[in-house]
Protein backbone atom coordinates (compact mmCIF):
# COMPACT_ATOMS: atom_id res chain seq x y z
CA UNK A 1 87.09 96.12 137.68
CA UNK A 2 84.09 95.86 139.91
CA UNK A 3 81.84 99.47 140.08
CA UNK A 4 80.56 100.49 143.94
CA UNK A 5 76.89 102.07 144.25
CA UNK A 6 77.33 104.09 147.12
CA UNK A 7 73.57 104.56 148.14
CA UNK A 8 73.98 107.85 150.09
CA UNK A 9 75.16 109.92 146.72
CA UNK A 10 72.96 107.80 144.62
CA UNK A 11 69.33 108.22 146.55
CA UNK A 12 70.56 110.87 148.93
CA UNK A 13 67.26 112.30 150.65
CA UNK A 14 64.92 109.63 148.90
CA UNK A 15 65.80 107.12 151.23
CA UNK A 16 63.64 108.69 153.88
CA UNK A 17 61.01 107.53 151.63
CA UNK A 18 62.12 104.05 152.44
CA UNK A 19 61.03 102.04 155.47
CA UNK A 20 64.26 101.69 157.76
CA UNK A 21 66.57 102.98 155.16
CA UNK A 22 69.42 101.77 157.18
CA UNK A 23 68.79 97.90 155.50
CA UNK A 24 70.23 99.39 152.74
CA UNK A 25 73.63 101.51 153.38
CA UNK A 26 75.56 99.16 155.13
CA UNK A 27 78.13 100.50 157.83
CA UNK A 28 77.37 98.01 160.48
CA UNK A 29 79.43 97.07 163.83
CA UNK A 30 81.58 94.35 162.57
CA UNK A 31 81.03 93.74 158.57
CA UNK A 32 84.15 93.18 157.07
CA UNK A 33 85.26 95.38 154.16
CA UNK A 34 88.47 94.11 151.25
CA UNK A 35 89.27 96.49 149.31
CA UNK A 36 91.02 94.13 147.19
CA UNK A 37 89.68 90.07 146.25
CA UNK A 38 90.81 87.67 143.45
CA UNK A 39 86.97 86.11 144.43
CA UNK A 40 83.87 87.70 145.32
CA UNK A 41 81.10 85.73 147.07
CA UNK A 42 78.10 87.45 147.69
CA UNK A 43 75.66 86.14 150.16
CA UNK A 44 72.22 86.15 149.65
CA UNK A 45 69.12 85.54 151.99
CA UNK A 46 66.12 85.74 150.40
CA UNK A 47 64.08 87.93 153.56
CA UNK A 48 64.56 91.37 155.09
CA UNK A 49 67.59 92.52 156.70
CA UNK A 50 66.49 92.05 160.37
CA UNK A 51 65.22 88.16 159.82
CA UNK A 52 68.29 87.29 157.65
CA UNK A 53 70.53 89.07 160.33
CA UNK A 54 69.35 86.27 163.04
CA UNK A 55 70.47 83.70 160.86
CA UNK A 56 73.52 82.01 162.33
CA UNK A 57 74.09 80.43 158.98
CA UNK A 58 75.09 83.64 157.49
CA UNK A 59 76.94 84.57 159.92
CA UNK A 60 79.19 81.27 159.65
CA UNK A 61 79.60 81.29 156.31
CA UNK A 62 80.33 84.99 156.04
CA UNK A 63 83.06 85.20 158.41
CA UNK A 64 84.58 81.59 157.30
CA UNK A 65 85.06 82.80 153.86
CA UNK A 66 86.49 86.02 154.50
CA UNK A 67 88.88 84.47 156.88
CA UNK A 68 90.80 83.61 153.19
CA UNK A 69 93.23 86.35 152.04
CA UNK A 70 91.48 85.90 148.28
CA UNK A 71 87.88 85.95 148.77
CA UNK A 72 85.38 88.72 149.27
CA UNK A 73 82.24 87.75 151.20
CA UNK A 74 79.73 90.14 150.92
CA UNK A 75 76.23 90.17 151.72
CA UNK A 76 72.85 91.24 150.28
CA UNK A 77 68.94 90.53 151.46
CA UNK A 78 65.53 90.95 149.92
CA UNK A 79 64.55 94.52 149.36
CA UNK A 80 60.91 95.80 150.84
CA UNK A 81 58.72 97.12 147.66
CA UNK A 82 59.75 100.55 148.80
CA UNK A 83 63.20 100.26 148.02
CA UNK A 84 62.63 98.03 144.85
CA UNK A 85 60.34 100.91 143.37
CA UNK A 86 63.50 103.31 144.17
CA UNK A 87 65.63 100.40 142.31
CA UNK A 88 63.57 100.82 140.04
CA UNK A 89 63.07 104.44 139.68
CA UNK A 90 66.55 104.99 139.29
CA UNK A 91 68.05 102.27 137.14
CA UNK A 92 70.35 100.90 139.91
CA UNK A 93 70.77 96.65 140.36
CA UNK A 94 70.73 95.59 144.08
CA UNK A 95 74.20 95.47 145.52
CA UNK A 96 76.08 94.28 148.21
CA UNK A 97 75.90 96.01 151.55
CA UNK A 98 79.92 96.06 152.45
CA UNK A 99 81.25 97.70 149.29
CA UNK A 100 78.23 98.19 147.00
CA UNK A 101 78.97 95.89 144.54
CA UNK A 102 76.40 95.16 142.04
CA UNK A 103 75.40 91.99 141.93
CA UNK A 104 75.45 91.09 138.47
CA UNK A 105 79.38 91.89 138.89
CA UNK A 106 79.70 89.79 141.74
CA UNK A 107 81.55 85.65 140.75
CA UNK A 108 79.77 83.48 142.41
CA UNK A 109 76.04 84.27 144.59
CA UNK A 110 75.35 81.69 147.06
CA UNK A 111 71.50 82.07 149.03
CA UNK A 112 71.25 80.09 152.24
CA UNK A 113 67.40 79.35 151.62
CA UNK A 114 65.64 78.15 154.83
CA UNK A 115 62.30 77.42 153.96
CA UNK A 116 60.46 76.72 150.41
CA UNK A 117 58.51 80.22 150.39
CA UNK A 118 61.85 81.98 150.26
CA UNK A 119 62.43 80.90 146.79
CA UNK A 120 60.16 84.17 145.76
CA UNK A 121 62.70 86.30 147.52
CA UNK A 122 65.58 84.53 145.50
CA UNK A 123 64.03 85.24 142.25
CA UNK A 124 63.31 89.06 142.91
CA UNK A 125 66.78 89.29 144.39
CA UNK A 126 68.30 87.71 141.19
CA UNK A 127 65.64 89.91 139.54
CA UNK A 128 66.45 93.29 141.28
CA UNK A 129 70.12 92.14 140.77
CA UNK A 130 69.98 92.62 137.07
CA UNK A 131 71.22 88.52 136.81
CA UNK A 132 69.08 86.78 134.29
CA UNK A 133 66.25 84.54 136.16
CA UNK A 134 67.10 81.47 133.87
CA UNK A 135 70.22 79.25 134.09
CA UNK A 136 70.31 79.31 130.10
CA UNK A 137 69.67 83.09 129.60
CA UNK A 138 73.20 83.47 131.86
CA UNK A 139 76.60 83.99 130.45
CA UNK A 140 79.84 83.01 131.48
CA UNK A 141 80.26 87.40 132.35
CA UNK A 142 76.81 86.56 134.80
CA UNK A 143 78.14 85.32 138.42
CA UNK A 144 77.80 81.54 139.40
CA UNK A 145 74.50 80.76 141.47
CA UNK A 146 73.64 78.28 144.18
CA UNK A 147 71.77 78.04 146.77
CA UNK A 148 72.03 76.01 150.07
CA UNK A 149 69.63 75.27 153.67
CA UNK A 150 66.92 72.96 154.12
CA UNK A 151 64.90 75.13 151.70
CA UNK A 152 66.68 74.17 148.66
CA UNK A 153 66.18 70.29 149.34
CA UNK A 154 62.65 70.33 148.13
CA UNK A 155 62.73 68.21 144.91
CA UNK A 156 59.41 70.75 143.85
């Protein structure tokens, strides 16, 4: 049974201490809530909500996999260090922003990576996420990762 942070009762007032707390509560004209999935996808770009937002890639592959009965696609971005120090502050993992799934309980998290210097953002998501950095420190209860976009094609 997946657990749902719901960030209003968790950081209540402290998220006027955040810089444009809405990036974090979800509740946006046309996201697409199940309350029930045998599969949950979350996806991940590794920037800030307004530059992953003009990404049509996210937007494709979010609404294509939610078209199936089954799956949940949710999505999740980078965090400014504002909101990671109130991560922080209060022991909560990052979560999605449809449902507020944690993303440690999430199966599978797929980052559309569009260029190389993203791949800091993917390791502090991953980080803030509370899913282990390295492939061989993950279990089979840690969700599948991959990662996709031009950014990922660099051999480095």
């Amino acid at each position: 049974m997946l657990h749902h942070i719901n960030p209003l009762e968790i950081f209540g007032e402290d998220l006027q201490s955040v810089q444009n707390p809405c990036r974090y509560v979800g509740g946006e004209f046309g996201q697409i809530v199940k309350k029930e999935a045998d599969f949950t996808f979350i996806m991940a770009f590794p920037d800030v909500y307004e530059i992953a937002m003009s990404n049509q890639a996210i937007k494709i592959i979010y609404n294509g996999l939610n078209a199936y009965e089954g799956i949940r696609c949710e999505r999740v971005f980078a965090p400014e260090a504002d909101f990671e120090a109130l991560l922080t502050e209060k022991n909560v993992p990052l979560y999605s922003l449809e449902s507020g799934i944690p993303l440690h309980e999430a199966d599978m998290i797929g980052f559309s990576l569009g260029y190389e210097l993203g791949i800091t953002g993917v390791l502090n998501i991953l980080d803030k996420g509370k899913i282990p950095l390295l492939k061989t420190e993950r279990t089979e209860n840690d969700p599948i990762v991959i990662a996709g976009g031009c950014g990922s094609t660099n051999p480095a």
